[in-house]
Protein backbone atom coordinates (compact mmCIF):
# COMPACT_ATOMS: atom_id res chain seq x y z
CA UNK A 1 -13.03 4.31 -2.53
CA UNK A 2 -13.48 2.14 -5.45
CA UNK A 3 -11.47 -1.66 -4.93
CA UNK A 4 -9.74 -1.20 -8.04
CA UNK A 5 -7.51 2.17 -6.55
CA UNK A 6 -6.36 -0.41 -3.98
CA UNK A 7 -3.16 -1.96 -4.50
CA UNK A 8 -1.87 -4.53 -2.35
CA UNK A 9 1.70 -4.91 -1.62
CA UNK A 10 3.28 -8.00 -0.74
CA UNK A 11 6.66 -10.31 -1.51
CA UNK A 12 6.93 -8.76 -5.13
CA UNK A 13 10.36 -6.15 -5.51
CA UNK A 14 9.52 -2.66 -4.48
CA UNK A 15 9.44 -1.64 -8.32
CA UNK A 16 6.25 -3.75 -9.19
CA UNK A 17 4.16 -1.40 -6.96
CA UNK A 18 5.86 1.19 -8.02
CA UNK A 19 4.47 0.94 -11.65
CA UNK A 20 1.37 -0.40 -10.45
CA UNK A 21 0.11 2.87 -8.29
CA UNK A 22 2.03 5.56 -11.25
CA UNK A 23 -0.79 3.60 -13.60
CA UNK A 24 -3.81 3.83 -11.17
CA UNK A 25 -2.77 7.43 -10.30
CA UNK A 26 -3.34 8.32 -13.91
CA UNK A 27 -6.31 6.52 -14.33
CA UNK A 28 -7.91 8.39 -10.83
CA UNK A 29 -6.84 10.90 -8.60
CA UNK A 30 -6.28 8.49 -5.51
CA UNK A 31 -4.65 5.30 -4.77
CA UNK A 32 -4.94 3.33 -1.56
CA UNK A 33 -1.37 1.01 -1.12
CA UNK A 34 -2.96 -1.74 1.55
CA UNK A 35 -0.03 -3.97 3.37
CA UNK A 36 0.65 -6.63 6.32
CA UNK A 37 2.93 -7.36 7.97
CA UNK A 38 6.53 -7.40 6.58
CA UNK A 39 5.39 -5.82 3.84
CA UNK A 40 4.30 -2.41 5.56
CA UNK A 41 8.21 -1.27 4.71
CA UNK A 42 7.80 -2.20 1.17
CA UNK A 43 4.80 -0.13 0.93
CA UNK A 44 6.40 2.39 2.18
CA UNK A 45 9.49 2.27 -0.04
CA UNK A 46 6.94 2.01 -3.21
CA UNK A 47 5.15 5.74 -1.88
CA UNK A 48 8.22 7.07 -1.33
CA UNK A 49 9.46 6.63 -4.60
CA UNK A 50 6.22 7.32 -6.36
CA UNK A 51 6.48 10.68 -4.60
CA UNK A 52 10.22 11.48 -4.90
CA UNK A 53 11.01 10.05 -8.54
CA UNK A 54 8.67 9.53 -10.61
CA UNK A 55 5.20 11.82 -9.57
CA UNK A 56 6.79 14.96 -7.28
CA UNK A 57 3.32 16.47 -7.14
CA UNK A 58 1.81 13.22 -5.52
CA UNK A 59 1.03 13.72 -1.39
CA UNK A 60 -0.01 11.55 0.95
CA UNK A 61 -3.84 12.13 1.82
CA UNK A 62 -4.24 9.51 4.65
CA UNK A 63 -2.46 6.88 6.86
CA UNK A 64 -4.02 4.24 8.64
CA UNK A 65 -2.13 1.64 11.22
CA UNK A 66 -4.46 -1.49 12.63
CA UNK A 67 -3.72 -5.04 14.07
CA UNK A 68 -5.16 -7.54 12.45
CA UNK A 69 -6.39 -11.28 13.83
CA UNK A 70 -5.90 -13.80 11.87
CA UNK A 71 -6.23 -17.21 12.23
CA UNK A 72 -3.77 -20.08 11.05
CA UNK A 73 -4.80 -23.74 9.57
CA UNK A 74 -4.09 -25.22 13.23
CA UNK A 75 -6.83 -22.62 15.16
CA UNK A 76 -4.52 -20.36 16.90
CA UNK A 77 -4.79 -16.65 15.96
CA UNK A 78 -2.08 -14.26 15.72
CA UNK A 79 -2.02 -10.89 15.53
CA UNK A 80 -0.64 -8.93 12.60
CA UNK A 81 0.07 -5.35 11.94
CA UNK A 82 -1.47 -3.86 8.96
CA UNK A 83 -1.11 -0.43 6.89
CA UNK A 84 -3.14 1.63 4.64
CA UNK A 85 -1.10 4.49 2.36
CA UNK A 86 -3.53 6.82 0.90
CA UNK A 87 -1.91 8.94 -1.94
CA UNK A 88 -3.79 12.06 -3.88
CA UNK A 89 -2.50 13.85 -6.87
């Protein structure tokens, strides 16, 4: 998968991604929608739409749920759920 089919969602309204994966889905035939942590439900809102609105014919190829260390400016690490959305035409 090629880094520019990934789109990463994070604080932006729903509607930004929205636009951004209609555009890459009609440049290529897939589109990976990467999130973290509160964002996972935006993510989710933004391939919902996609499929429901504005591309019907648009499925969703792949899901993939992971935690995620990371570590903060002070040393400690925290864990933090991420989510991949993989959607085909």
């Amino acid at each position: 998968m090629a880094e520019d089919n990934v789109v990463y969602v994070g604080n932006k309204p729903v509607m930004n991604y929205v636009l951004a994966v209609t555009t890459q889905l009609s440049r290529a035939g897939e589109v990976v929608l990467k999130s973290r942590g509160q964002a996972i439900s935006r993510a989710v809102d933004a391939a919902e739409i996609v499929r429901n609105r504005f591309m019907p014919g648009v499925k969703i190829k792949n899901i993939n749920i992971s935690t995620e260390e990371l570590t903060r400016e002070d040393g400690t690490t925290m864990n933090v759920s991420a989510m991949e959305i993989t959607l085909a035409k």
